[in-house]
N, C-alpha and C. Protein backbone atom coordinates (compact mmCIF):
# COMPACT_ATOMS: atom_id res chain seq x y z
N UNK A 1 104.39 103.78 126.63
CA UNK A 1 103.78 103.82 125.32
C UNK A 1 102.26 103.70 125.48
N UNK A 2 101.63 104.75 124.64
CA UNK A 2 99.89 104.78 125.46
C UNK A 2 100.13 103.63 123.94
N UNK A 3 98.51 103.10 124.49
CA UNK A 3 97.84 101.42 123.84
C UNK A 3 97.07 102.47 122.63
N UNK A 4 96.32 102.60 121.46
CA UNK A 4 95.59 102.99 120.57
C UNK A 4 95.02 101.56 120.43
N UNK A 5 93.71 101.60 120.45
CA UNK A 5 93.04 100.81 119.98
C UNK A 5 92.37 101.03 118.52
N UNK A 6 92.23 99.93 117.77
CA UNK A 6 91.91 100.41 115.93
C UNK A 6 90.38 101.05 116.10
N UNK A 7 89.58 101.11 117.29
CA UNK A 7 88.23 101.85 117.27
C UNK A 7 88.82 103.11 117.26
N UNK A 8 89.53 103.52 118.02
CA UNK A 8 89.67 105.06 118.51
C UNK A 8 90.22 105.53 116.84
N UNK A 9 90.53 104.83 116.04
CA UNK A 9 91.29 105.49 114.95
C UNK A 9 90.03 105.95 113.86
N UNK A 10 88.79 105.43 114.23
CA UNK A 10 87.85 106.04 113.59
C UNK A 10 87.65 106.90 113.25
N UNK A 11 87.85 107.82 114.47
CA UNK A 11 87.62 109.61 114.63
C UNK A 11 88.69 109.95 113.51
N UNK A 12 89.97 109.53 113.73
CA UNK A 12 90.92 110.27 112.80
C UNK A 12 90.54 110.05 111.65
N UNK A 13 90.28 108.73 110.98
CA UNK A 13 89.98 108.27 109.61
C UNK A 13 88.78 109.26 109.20
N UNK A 14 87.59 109.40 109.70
CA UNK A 14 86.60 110.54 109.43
C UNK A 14 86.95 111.99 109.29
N UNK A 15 87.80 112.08 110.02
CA UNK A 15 88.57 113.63 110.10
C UNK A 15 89.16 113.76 108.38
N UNK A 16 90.22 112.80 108.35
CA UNK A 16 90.65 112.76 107.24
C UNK A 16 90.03 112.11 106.24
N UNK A 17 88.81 111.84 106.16
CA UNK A 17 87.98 111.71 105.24
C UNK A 17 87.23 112.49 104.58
N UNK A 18 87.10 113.78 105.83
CA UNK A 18 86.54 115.25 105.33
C UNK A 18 87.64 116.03 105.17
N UNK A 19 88.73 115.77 105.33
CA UNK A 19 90.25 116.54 104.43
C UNK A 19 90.19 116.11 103.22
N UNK A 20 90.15 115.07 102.99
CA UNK A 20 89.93 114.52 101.33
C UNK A 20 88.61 115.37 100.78
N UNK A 21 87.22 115.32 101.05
CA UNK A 21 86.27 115.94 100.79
C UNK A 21 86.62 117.45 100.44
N UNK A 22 87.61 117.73 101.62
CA UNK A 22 88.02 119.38 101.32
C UNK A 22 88.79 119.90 100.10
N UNK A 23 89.68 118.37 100.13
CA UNK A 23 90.40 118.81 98.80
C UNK A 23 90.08 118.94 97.55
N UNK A 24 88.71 118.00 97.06
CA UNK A 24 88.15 117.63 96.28
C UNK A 24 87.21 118.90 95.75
N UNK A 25 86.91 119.77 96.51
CA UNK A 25 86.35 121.16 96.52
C UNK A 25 87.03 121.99 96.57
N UNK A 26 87.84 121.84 96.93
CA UNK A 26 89.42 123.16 96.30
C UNK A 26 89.59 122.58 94.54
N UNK A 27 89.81 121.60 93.97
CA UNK A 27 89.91 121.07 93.16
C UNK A 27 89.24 121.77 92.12
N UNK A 28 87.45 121.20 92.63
CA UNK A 28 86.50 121.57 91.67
C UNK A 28 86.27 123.19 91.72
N UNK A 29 86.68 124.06 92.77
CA UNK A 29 87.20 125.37 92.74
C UNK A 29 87.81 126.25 91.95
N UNK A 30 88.54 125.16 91.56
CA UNK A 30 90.19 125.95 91.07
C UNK A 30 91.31 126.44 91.88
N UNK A 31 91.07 125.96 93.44
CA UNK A 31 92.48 126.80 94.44
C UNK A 31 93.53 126.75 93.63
N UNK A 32 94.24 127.80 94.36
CA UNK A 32 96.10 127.53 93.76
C UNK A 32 96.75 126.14 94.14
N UNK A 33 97.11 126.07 93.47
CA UNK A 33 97.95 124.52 94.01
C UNK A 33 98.90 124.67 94.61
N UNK A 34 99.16 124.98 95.05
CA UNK A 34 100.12 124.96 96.87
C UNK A 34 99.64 124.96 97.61
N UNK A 35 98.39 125.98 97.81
CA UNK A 35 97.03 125.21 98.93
C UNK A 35 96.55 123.98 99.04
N UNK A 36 96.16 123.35 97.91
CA UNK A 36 95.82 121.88 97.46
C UNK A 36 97.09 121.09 97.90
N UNK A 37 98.35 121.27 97.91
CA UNK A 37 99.24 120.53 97.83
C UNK A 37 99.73 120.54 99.69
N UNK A 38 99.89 121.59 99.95
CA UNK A 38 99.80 121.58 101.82
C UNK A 38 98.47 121.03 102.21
N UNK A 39 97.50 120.76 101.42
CA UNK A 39 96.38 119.88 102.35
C UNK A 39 96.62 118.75 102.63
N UNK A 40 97.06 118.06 101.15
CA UNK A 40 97.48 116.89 100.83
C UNK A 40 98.53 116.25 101.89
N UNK A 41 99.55 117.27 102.46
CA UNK A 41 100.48 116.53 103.28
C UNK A 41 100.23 116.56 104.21
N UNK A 42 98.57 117.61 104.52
CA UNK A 42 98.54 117.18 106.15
C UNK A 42 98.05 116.02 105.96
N UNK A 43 96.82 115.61 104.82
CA UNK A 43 96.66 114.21 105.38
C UNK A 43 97.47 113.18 105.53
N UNK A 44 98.48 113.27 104.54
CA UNK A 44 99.97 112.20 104.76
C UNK A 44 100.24 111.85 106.03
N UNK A 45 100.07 113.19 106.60
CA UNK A 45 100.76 113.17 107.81
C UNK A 45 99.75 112.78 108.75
N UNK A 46 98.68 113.09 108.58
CA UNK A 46 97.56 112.40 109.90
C UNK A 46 97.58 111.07 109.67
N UNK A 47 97.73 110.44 108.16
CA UNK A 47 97.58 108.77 107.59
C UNK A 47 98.91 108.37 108.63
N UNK A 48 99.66 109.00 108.68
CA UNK A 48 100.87 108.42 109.32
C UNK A 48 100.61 108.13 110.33
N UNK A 49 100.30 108.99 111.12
CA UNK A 49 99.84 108.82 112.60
C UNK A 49 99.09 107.91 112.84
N UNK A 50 97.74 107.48 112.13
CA UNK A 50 96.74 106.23 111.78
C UNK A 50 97.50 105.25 112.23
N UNK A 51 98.75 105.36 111.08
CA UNK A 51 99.56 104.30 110.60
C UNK A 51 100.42 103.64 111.95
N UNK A 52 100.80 104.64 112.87
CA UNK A 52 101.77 104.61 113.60
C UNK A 52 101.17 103.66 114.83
N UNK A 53 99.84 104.54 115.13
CA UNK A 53 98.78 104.25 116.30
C UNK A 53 98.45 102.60 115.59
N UNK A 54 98.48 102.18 114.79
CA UNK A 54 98.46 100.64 114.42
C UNK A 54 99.21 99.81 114.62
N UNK A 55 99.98 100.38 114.40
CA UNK A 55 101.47 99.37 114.56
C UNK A 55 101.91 99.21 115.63
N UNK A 56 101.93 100.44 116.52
CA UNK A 56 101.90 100.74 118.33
C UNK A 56 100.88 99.71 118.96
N UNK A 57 99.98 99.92 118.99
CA UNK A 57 98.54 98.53 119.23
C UNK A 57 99.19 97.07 119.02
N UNK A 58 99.47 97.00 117.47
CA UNK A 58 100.05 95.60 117.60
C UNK A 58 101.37 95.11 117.88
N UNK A 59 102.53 95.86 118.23
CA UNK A 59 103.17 95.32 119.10
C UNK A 59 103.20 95.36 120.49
N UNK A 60 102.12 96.28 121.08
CA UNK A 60 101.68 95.94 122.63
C UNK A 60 101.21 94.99 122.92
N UNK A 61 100.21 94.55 121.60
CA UNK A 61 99.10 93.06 122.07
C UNK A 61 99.62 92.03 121.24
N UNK A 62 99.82 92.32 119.99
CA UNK A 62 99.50 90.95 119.18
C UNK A 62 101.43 90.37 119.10
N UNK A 63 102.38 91.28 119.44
CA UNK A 63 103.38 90.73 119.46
C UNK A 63 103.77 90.68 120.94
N UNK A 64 103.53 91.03 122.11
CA UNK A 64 103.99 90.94 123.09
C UNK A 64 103.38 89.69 123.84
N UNK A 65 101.90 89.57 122.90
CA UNK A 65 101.33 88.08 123.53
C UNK A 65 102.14 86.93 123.05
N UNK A 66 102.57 87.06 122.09
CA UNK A 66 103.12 86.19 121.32
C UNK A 66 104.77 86.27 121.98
N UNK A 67 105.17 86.81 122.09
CA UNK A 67 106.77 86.77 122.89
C UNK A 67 106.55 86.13 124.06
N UNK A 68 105.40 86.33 124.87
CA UNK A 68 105.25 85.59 126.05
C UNK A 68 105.01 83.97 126.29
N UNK A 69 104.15 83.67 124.68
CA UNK A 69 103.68 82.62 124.54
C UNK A 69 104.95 81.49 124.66
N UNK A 70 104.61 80.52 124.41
CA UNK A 70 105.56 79.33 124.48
C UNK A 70 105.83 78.81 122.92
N UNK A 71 105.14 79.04 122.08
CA UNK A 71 105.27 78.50 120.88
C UNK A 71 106.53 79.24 120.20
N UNK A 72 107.39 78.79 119.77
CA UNK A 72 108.75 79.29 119.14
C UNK A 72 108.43 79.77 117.73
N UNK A 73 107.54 78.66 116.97
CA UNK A 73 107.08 79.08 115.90
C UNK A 73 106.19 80.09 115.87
N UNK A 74 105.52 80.52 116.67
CA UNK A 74 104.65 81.70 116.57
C UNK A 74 105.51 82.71 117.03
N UNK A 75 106.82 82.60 117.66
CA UNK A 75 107.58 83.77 118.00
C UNK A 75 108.22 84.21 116.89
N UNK A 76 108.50 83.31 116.01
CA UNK A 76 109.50 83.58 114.53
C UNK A 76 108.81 84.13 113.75
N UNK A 77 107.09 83.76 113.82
CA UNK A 77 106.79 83.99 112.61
C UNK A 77 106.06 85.43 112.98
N UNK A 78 106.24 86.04 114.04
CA UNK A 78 105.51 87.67 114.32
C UNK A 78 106.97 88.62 114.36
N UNK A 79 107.77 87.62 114.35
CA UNK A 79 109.30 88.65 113.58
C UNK A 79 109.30 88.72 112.50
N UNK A 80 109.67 87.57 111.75
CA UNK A 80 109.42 87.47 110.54
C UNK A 80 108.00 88.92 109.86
N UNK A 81 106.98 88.47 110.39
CA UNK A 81 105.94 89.83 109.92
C UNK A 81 106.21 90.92 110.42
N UNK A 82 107.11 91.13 111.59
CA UNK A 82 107.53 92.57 111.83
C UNK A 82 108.62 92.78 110.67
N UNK A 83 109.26 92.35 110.03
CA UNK A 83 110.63 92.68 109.71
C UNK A 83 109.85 93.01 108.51
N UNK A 84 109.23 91.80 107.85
CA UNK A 84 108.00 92.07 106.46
C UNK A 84 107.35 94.01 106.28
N UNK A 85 106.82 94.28 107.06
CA UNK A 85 105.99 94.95 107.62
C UNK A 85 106.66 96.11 107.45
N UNK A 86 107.67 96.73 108.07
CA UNK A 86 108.64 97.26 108.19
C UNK A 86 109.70 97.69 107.07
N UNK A 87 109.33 96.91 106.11
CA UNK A 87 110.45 96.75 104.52
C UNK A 87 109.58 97.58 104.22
N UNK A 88 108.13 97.02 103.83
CA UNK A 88 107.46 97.14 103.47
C UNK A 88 106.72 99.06 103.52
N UNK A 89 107.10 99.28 104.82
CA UNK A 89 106.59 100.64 104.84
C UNK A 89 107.78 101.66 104.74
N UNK A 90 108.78 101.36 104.46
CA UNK A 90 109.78 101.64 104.56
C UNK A 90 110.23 102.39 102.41
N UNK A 91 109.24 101.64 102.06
CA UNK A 91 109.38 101.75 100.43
C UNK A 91 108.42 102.60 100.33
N UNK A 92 107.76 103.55 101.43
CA UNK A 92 106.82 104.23 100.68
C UNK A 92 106.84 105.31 100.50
């Protein structure tokens, strides 16, 4: 599993910050809306990836440090926020 660090996700977030910009000018355009609407899901789909490359990062570091650690309570409670986490994106 490659590591993503939340710097490297910059580039993408800017990318898809000028996809939004793009859409916003199809908009004030008038494009057809099925053009507008396939833009829209690529960004879904790049947000996902964002999304994914985040979550990948923190269970390499912030939960695998914590599985190693000795504290029981800090092991419950980064399940507990995985399981949270997980509901949570799961409703969207």
């Amino acid at each position: 599993m490659k590591y993503y660090s939340h710097c490297e996700q910059i580039k993408f977030l800017k990318k898809i910050e000028g996809q939004v910009r793009g859409i916003q000018r199809m908009i004030q355009d008038g494009r057809y809306c099925i053009d507008i609407l396939l833009q829209l899901h690529s960004i879904t789909g790049a947000i996902k990836r964002v999304e994914n490359n985040i979550l990948k990062s923190h269970l390499e570091v912030c939960v695998t440090a914590s599985l190693k650690g000795k504290s029981e309570k800090d092991k419950r409670k980064k399940i507990l926020e995985l399981v949270e986490i997980i509901d949570q994106l799961r409703k969207i």
